[in-house]
C-alpha atoms as a PDB file:
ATOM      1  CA  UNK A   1      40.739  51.972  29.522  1.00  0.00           C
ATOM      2  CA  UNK A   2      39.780  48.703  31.799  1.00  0.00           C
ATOM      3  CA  UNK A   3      36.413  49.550  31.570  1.00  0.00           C
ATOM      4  CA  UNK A   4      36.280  49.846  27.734  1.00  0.00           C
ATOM      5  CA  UNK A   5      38.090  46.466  27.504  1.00  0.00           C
ATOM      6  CA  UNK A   6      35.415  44.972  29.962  1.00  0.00           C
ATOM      7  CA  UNK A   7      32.519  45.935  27.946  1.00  0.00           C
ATOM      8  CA  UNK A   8      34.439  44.976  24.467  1.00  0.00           C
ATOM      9  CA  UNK A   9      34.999  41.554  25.924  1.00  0.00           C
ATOM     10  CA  UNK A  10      31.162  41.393  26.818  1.00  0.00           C
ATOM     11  CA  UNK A  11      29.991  42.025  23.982  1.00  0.00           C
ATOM     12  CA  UNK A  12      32.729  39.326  22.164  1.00  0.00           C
ATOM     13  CA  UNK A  13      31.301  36.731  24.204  1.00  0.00           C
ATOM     14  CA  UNK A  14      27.749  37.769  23.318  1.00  0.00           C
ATOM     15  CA  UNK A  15      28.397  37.493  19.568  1.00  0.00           C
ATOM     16  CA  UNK A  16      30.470  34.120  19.874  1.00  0.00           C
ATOM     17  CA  UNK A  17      27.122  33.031  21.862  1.00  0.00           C
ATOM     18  CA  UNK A  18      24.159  34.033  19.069  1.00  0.00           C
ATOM     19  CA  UNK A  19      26.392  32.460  16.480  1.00  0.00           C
ATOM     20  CA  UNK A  20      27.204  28.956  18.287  1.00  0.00           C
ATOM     21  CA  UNK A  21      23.285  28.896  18.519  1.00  0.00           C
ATOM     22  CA  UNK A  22      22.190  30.491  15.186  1.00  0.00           C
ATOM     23  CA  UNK A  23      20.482  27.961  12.765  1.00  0.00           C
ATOM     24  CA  UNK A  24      20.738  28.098   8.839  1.00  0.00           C
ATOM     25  CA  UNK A  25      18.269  27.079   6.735  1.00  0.00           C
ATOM     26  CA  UNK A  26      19.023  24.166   4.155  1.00  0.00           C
ATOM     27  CA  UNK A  27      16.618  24.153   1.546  1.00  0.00           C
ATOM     28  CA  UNK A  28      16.526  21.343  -1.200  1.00  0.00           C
ATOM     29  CA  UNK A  29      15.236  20.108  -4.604  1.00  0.00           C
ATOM     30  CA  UNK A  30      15.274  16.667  -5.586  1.00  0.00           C
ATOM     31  CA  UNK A  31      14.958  15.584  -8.778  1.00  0.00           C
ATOM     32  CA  UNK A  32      14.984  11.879 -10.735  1.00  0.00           C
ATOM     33  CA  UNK A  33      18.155  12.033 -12.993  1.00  0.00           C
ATOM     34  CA  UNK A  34      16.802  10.433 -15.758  1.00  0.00           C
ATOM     35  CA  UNK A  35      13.923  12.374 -16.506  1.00  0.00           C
ATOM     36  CA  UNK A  36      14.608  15.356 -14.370  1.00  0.00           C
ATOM     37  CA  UNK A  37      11.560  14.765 -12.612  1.00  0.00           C
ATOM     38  CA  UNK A  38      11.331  16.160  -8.789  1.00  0.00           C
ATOM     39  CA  UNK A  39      10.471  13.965  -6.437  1.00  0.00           C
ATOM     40  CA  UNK A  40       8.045  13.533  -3.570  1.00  0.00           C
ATOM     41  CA  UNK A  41       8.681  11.818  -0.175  1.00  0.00           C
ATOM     42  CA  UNK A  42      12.639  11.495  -0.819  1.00  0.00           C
ATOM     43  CA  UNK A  43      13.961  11.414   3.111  1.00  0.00           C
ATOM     44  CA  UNK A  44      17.220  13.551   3.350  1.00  0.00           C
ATOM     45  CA  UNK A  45      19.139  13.278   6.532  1.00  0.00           C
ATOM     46  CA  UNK A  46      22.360  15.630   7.594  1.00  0.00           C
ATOM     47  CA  UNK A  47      24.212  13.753  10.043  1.00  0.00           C
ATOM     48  CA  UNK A  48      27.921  15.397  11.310  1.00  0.00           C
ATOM     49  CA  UNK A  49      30.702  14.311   9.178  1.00  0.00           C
ATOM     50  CA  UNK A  50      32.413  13.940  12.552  1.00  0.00           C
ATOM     51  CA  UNK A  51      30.359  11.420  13.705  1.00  0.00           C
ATOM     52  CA  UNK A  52      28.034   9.770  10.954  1.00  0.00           C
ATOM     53  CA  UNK A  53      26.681   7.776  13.703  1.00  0.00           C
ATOM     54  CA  UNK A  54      24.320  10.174  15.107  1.00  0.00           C
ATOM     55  CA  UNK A  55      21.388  11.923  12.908  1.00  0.00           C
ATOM     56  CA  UNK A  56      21.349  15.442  13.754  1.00  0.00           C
ATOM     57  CA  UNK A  57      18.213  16.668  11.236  1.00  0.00           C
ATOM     58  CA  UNK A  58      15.966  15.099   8.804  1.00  0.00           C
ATOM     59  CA  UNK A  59      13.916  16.383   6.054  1.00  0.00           C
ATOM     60  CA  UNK A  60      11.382  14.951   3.897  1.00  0.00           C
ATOM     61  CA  UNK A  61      10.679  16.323  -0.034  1.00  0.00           C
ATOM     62  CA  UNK A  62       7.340  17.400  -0.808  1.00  0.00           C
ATOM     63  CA  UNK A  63       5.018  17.251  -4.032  1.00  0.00           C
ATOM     64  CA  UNK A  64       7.207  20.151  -5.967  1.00  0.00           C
ATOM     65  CA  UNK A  65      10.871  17.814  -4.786  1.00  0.00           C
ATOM     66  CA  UNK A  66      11.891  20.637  -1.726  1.00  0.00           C
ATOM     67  CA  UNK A  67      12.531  19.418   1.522  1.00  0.00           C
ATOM     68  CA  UNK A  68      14.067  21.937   4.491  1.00  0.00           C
ATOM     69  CA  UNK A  69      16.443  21.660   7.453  1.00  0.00           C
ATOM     70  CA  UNK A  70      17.221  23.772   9.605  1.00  0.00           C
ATOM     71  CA  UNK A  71      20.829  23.405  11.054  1.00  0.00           C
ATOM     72  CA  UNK A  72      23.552  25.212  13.029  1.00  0.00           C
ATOM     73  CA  UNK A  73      27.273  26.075  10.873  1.00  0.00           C
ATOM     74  CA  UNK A  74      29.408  22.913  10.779  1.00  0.00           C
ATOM     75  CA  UNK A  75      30.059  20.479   8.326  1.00  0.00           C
ATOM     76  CA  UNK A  76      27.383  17.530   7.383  1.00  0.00           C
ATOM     77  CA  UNK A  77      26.684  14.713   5.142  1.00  0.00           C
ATOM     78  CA  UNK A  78      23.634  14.926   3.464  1.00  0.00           C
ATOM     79  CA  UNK A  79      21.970  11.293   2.652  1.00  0.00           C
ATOM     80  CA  UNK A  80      19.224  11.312   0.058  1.00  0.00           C
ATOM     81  CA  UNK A  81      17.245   7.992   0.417  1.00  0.00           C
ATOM     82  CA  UNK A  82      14.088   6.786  -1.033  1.00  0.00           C
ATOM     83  CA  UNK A  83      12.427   3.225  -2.535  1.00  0.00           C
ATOM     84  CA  UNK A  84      13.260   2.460  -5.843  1.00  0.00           C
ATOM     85  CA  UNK A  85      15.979   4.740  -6.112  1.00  0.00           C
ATOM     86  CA  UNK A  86      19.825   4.489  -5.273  1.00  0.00           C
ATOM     87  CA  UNK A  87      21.062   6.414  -2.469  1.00  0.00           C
ATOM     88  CA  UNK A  88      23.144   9.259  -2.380  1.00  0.00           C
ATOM     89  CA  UNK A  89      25.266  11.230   0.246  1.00  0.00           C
ATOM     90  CA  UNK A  90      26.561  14.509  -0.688  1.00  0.00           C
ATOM     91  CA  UNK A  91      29.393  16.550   2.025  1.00  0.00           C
ATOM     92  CA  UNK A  92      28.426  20.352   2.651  1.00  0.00           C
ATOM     93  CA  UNK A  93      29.468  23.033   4.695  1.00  0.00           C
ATOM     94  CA  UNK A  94      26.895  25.005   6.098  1.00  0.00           C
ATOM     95  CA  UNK A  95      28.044  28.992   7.112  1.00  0.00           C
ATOM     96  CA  UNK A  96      24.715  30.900   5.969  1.00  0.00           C
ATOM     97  CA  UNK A  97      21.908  29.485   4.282  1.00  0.00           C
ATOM     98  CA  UNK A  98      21.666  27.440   1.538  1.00  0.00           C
ATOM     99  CA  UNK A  99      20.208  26.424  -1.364  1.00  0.00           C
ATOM    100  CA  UNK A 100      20.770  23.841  -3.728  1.00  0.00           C
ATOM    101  CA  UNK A 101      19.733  20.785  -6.199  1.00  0.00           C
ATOM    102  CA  UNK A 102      20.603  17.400  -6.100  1.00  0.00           C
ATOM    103  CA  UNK A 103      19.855  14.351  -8.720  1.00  0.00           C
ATOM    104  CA  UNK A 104      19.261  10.406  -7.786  1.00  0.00           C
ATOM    105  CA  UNK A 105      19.278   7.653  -9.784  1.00  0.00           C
ATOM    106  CA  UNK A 106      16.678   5.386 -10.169  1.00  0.00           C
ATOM    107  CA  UNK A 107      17.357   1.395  -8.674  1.00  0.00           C
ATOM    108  CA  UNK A 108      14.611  -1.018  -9.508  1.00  0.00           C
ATOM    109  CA  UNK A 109      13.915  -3.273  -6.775  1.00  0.00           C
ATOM    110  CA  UNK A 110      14.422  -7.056  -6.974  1.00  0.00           C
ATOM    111  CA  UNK A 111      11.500  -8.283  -5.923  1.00  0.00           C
ATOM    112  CA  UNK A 112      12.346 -12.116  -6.811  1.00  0.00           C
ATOM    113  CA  UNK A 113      10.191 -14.853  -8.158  1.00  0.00           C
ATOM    114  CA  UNK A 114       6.354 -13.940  -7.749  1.00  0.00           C
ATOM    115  CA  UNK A 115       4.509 -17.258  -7.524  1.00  0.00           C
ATOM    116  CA  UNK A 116       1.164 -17.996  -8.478  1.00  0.00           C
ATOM    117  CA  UNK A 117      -1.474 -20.186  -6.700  1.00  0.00           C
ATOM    118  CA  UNK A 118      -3.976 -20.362  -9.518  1.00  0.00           C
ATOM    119  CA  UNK A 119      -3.257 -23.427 -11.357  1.00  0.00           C
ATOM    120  CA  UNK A 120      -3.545 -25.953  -8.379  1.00  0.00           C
ATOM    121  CA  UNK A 121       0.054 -26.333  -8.480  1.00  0.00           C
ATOM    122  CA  UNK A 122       2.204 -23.416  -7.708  1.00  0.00           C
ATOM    123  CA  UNK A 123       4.397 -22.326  -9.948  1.00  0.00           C
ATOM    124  CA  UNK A 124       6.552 -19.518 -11.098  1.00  0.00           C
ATOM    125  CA  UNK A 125       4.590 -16.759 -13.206  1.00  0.00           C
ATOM    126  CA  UNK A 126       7.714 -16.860 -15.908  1.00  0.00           C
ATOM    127  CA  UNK A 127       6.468 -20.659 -16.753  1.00  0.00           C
ATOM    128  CA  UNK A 128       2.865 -19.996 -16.828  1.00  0.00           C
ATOM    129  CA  UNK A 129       1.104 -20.487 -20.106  1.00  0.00           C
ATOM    130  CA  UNK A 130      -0.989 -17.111 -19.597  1.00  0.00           C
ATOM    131  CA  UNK A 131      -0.705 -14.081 -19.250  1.00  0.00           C
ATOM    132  CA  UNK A 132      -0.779 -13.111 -14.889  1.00  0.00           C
ATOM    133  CA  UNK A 133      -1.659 -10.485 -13.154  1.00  0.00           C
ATOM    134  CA  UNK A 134      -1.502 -10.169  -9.241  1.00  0.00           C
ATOM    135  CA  UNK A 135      -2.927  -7.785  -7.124  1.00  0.00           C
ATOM    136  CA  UNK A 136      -1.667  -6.786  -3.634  1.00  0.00           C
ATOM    137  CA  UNK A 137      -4.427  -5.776  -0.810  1.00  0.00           C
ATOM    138  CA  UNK A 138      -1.994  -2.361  -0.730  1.00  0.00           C
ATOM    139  CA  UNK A 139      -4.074  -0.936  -3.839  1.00  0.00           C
ATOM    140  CA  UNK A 140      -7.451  -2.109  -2.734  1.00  0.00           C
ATOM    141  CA  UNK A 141      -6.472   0.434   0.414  1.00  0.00           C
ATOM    142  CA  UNK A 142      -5.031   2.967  -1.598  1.00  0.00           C
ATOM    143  CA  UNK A 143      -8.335   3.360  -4.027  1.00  0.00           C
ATOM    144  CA  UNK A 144     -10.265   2.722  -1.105  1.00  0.00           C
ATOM    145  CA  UNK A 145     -12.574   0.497  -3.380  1.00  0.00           C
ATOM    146  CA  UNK A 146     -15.740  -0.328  -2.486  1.00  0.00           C
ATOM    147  CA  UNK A 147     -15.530  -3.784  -4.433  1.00  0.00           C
ATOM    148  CA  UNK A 148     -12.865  -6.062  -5.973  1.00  0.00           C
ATOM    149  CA  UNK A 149     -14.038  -5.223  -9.311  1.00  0.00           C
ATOM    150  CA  UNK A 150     -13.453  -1.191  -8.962  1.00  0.00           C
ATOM    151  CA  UNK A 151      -9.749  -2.146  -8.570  1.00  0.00           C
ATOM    152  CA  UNK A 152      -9.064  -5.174 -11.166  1.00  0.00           C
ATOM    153  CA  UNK A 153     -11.097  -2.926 -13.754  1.00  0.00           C
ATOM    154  CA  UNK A 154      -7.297  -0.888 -13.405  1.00  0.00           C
ATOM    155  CA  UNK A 155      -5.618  -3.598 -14.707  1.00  0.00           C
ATOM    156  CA  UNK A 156      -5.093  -4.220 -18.622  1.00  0.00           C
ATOM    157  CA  UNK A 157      -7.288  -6.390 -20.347  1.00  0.00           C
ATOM    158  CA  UNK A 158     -10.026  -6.161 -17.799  1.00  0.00           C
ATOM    159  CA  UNK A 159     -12.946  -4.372 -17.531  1.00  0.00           C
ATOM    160  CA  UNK A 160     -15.934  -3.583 -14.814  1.00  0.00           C
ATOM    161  CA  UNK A 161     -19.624  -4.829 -15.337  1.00  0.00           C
ATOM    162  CA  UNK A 162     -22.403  -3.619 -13.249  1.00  0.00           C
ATOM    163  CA  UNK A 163     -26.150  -4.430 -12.239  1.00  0.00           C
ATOM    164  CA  UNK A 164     -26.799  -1.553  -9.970  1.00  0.00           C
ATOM    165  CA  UNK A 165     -24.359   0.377  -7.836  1.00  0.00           C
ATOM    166  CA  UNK A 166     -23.518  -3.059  -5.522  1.00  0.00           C
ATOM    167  CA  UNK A 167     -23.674  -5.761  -7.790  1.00  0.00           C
ATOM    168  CA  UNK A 168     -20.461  -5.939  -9.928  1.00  0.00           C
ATOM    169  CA  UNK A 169     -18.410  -8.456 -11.698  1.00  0.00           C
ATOM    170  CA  UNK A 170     -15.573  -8.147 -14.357  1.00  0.00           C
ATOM    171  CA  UNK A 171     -14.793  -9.085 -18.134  1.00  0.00           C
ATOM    172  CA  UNK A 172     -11.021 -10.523 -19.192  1.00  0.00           C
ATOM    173  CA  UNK A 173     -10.533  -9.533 -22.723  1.00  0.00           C
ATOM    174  CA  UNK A 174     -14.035  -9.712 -23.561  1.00  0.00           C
ATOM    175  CA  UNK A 175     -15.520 -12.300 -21.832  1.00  0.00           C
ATOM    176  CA  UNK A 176     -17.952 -11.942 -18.990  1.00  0.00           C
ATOM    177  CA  UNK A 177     -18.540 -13.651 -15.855  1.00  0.00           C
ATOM    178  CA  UNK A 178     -20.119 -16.570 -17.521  1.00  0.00           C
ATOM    179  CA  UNK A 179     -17.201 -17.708 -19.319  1.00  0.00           C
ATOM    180  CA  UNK A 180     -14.849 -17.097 -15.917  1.00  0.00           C
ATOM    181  CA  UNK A 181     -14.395 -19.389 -12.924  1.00  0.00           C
ATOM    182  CA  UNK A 182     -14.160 -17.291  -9.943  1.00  0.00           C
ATOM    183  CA  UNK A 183     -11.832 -19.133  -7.113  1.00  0.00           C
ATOM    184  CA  UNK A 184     -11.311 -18.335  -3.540  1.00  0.00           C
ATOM    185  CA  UNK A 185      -8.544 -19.631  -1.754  1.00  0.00           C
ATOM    186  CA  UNK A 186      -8.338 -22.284  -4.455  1.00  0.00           C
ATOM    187  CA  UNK A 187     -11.613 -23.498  -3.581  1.00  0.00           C
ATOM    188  CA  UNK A 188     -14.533 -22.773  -6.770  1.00  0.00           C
ATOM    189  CA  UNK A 189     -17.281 -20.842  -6.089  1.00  0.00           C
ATOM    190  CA  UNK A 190     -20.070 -22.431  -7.667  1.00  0.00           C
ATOM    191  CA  UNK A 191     -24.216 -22.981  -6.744  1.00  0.00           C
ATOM    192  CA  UNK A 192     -27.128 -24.496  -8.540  1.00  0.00           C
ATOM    193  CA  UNK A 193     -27.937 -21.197 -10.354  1.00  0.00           C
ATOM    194  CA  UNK A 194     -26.001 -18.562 -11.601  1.00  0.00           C
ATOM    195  CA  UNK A 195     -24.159 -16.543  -9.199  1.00  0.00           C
ATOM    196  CA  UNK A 196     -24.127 -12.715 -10.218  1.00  0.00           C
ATOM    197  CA  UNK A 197     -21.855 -10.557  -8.294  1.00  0.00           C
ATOM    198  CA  UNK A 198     -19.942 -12.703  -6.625  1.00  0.00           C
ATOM    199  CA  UNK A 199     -16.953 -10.407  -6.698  1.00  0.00           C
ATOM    200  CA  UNK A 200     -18.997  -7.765  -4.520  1.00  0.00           C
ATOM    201  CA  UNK A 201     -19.847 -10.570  -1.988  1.00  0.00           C
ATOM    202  CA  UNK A 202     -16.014 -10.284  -0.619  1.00  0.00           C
ATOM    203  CA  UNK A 203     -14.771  -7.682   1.730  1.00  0.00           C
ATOM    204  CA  UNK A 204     -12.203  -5.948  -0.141  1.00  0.00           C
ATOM    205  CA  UNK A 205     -10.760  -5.577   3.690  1.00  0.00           C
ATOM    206  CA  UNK A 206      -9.846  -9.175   3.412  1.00  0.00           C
ATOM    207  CA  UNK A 207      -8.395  -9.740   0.693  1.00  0.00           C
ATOM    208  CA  UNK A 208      -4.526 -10.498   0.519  1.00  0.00           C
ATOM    209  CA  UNK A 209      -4.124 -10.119  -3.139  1.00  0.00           C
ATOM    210  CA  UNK A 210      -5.726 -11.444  -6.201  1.00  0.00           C
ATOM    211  CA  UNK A 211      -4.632 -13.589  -9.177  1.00  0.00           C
ATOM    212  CA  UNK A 212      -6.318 -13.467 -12.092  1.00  0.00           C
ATOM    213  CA  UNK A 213      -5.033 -15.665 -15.230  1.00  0.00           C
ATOM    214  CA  UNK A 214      -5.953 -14.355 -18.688  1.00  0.00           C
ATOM    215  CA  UNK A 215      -6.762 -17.124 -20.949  1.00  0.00           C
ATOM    216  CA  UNK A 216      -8.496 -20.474 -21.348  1.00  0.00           C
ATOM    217  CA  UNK A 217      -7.758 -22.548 -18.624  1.00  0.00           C
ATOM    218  CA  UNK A 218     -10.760 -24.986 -19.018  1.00  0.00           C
ATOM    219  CA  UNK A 219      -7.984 -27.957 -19.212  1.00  0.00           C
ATOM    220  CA  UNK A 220      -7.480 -27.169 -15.882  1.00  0.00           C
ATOM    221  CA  UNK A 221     -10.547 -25.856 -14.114  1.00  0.00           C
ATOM    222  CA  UNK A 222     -13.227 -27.554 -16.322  1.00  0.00           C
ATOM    223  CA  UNK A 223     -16.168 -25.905 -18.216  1.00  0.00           C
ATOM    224  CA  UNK A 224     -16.713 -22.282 -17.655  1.00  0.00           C
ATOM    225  CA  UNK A 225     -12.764 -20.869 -17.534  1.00  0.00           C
ATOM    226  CA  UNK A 226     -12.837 -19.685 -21.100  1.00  0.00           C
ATOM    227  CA  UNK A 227     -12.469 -16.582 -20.169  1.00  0.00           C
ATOM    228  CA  UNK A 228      -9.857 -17.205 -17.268  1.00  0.00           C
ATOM    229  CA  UNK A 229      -9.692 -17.587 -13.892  1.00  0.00           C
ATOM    230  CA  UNK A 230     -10.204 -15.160 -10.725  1.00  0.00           C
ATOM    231  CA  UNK A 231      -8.481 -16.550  -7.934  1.00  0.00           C
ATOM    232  CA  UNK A 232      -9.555 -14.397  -4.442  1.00  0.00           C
ATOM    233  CA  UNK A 233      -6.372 -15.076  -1.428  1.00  0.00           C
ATOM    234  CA  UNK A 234      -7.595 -14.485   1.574  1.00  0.00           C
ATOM    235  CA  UNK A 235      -5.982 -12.681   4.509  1.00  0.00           C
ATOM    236  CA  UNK A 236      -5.002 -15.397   7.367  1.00  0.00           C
ATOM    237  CA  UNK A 237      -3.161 -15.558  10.840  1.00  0.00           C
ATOM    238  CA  UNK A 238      -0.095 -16.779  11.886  1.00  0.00           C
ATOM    239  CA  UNK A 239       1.809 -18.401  14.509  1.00  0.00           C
ATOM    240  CA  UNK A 240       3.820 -16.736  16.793  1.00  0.00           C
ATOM    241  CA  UNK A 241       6.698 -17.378  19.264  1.00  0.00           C
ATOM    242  CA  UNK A 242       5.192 -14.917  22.052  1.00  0.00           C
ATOM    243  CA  UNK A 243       1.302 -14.917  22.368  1.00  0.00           C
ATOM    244  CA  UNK A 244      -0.059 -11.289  20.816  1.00  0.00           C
ATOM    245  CA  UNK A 245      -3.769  -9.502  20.116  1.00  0.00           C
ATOM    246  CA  UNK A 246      -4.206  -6.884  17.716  1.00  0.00           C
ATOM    247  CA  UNK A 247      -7.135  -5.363  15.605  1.00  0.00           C
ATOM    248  CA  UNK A 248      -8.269  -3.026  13.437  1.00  0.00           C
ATOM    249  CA  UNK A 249     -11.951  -0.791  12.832  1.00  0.00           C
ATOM    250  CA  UNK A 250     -12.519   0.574   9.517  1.00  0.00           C
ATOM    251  CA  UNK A 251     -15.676   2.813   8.632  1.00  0.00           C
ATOM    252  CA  UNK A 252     -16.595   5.299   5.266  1.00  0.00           C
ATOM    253  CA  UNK A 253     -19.359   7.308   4.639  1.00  0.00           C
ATOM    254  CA  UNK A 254     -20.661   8.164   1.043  1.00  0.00           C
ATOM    255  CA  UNK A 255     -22.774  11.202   0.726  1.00  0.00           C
ATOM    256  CA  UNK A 256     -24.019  10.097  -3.140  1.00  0.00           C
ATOM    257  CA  UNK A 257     -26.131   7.251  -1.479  1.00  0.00           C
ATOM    258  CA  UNK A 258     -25.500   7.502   2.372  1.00  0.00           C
ATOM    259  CA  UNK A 259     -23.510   4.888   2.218  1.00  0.00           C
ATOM    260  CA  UNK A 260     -21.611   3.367   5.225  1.00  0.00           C
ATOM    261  CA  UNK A 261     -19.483   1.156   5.913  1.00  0.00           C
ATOM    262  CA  UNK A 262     -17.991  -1.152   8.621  1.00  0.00           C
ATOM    263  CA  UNK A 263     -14.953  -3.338   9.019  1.00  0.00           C
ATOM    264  CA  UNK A 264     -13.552  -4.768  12.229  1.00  0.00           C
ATOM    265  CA  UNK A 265     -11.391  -7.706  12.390  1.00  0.00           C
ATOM    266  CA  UNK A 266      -9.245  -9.206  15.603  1.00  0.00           C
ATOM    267  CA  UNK A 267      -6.122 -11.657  15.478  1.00  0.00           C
ATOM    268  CA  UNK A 268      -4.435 -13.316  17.817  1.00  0.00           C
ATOM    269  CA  UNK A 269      -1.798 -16.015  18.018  1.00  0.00           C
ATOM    270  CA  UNK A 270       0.652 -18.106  20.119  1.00  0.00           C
ATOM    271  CA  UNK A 271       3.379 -20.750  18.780  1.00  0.00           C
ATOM    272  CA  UNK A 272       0.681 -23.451  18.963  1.00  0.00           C
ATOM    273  CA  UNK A 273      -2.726 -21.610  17.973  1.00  0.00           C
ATOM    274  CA  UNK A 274      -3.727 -18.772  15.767  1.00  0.00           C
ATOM    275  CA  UNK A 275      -6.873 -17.163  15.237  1.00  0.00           C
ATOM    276  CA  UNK A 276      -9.041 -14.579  12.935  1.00  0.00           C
ATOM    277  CA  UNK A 277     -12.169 -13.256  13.021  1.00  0.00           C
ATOM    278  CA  UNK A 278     -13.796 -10.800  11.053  1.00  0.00           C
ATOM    279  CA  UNK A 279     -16.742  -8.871   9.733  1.00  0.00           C
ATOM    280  CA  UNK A 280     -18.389  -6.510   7.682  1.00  0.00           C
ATOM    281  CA  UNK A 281     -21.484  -4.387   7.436  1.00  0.00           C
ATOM    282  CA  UNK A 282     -22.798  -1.897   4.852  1.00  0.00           C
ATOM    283  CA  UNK A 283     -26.018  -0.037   3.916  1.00  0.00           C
ATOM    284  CA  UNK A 284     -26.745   2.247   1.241  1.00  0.00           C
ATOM    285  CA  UNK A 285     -29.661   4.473   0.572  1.00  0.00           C
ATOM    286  CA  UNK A 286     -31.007   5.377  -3.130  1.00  0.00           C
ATOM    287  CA  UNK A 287     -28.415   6.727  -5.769  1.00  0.00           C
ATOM    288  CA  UNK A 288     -28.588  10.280  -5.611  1.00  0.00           C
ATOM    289  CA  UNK A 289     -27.911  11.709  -9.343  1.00  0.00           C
ATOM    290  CA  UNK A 290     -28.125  15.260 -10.956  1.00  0.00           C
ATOM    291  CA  UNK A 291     -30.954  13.831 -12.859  1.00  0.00           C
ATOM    292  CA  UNK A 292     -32.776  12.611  -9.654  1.00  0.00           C
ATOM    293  CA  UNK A 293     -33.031   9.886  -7.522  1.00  0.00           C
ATOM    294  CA  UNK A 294     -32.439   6.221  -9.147  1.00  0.00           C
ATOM    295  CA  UNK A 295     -34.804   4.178  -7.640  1.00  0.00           C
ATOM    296  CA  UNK A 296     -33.744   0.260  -6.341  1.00  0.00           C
ATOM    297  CA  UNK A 297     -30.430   1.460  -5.727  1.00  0.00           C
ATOM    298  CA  UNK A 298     -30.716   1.084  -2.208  1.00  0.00           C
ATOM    299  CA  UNK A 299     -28.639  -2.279  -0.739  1.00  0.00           C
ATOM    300  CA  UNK A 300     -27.181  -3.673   2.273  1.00  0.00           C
ATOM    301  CA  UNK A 301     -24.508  -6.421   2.922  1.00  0.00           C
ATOM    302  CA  UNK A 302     -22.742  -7.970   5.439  1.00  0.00           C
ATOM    303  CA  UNK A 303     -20.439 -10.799   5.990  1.00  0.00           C
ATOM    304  CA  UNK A 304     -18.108 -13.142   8.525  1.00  0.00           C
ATOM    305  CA  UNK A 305     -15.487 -15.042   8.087  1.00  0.00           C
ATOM    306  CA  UNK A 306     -12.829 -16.927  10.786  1.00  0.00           C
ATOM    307  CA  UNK A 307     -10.022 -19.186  10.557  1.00  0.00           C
ATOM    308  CA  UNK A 308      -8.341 -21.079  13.220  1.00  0.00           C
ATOM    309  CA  UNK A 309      -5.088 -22.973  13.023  1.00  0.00           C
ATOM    310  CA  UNK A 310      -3.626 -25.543  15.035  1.00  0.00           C
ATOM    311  CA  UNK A 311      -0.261 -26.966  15.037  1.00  0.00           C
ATOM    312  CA  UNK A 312      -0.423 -30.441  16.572  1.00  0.00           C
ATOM    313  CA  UNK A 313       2.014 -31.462  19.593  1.00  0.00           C
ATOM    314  CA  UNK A 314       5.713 -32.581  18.316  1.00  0.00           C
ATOM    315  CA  UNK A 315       4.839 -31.371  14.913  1.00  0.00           C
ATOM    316  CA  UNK A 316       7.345 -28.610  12.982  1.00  0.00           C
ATOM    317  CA  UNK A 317       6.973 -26.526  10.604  1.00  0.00           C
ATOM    318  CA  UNK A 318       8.931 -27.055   7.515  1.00  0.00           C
END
């Protein structure tokens, strides 16, 4: 009889053991609740309703809206959390697996005033006299464009012109690069001839964002801004209150023409200095086509730039 009641004990505290460490599997669908859309890259996290504190498991939603965690039994808020939307928390009680659907709403995000650098004084783009659009360097990165053009020809209103596979430039609402003053920083780029593709001659790696103004602005900018006006911001450094270095090396490769690509840039900066330098260098074979090779395709380019700022002794920053 003693024995008996020694081996059922055993085998009690064996069961109580695999299910204190068994793990249940909580598997997810979100979707937007205004359009019932699922949604990608929604970050849920189950943290113990005990102690909200501390994040025991996290999950992120894929291109179908399911996300998975796997969890031992207890009871857990589930927070749903993603950009643009509102967040949502959700209590659940987790004894076997589970699976379930859950809805967010969407929360547009107050960006603020966007202000526009164009029209040589800055102002706000709700009292501009044309139509705006702005840029940010996040989409030249996400298209991974070759030139500024490829990018602003996304935009309404604008299209893409082309002399060869390099040499691009863009048309606002019909008019071409003749009747458009191209700016960069502010500063017009201008020489004794006519300057074709003088989009292409930028690195798209840096560029901070680009304004472009839709409508004559000739009043402002003198003959030539029929069209409008391409202003070109360029990335600079900054000052710093401990001293750091950082850079960054960027290559592609194009098969179509052998293209490739380098970008390499350094910064570094200190509470009374800041520098950056960088460069670029590209070379392209022919165009290779189904119909062939097209001949004079072929180009290279390459370019510098570097900035330096100084802030003088006793001065501050406003």
């Amino acid at each position: 009889m003693k024995r008996n009641w020694i081996f059922t004990a055993f085998f009690a505290l064996l069961f109580s053991l695999n299910s204190f460490g068994q793990k249940y599997v909580l598997q997810g669908i979100v979707r937007d609740s205004a359009n019932n859309r699922t949604l990608e890259d929604v970050v849920a996290v189950a943290t113990g309703s005990g102690n909200a504190d501390k994040t025991y498991f996290t999950g992120i939603s894929d291109a179908r809206g399911r996300f998975t965690i796997s969890l031992p039994a207890g009871k857990y808020i589930l927070t749903l959390k993603m950009l643009g939307y509102s967040q949502v928390s959700h209590e659940l009680n987790i004894i076997s697996d589970l699976q379930q659907e859950f809805l967010i709403s969407p929360q547009p995000v107050n960006l603020g005033e966007v202000e526009v650098t164009s029209l040589v004084v800055n102002r706000q783009v709700k009292k501009l006299p044309a139509p705006v659009t702005v840029v940010e360097s996040s989409k030249y990165k996400k298209l991974s464009a070759l030139t500024l053009s490829n990018v602003l020809a996304t935009e309404p209103g604008i299209t893409m012109g082309n002399d060869g596979v390099w040499s691009t430039s863009i048309n606002i609402r019909g008019f071409n690069e003749n009747r458009l003053v191209t700016l960069i920083d502010g500063n017009r780029v201008e020489t004794a001839t006519d300057l074709t593709a003088s989009l292409s001659m930028t690195d798209v790696n840096d560029v901070e964002r680009v304004e472009v103004v839709k409508g004559a602005m000739s009043s402002l900018y003198g003959t030539g801004a029929m069209g409008g006006i391409v202003n070109i911001i360029i990335k600079d450094g900054h000052f710093s209150e401990k001293p750091f270095l950082s850079g960054n090396v960027l290559s592609g490769f194009a098969t179509a023409n052998k293209l490739f690509m380098n970008h390499a840039d350094i910064n570094t900066g200190s509470e009374k200095l800041y520098a950056r330098v960088s460069g670029a260098y590209g070379k392209a074979g022919d165009m290779r086509t189904p119909e062939g090779v097209l001949p004079n395709s072929q180009f290279t380019t390459s370019n510098i730039s570097a900035r330096i700022g100084i802030k003088p002794k006793g001065y501050i920053l406003p």
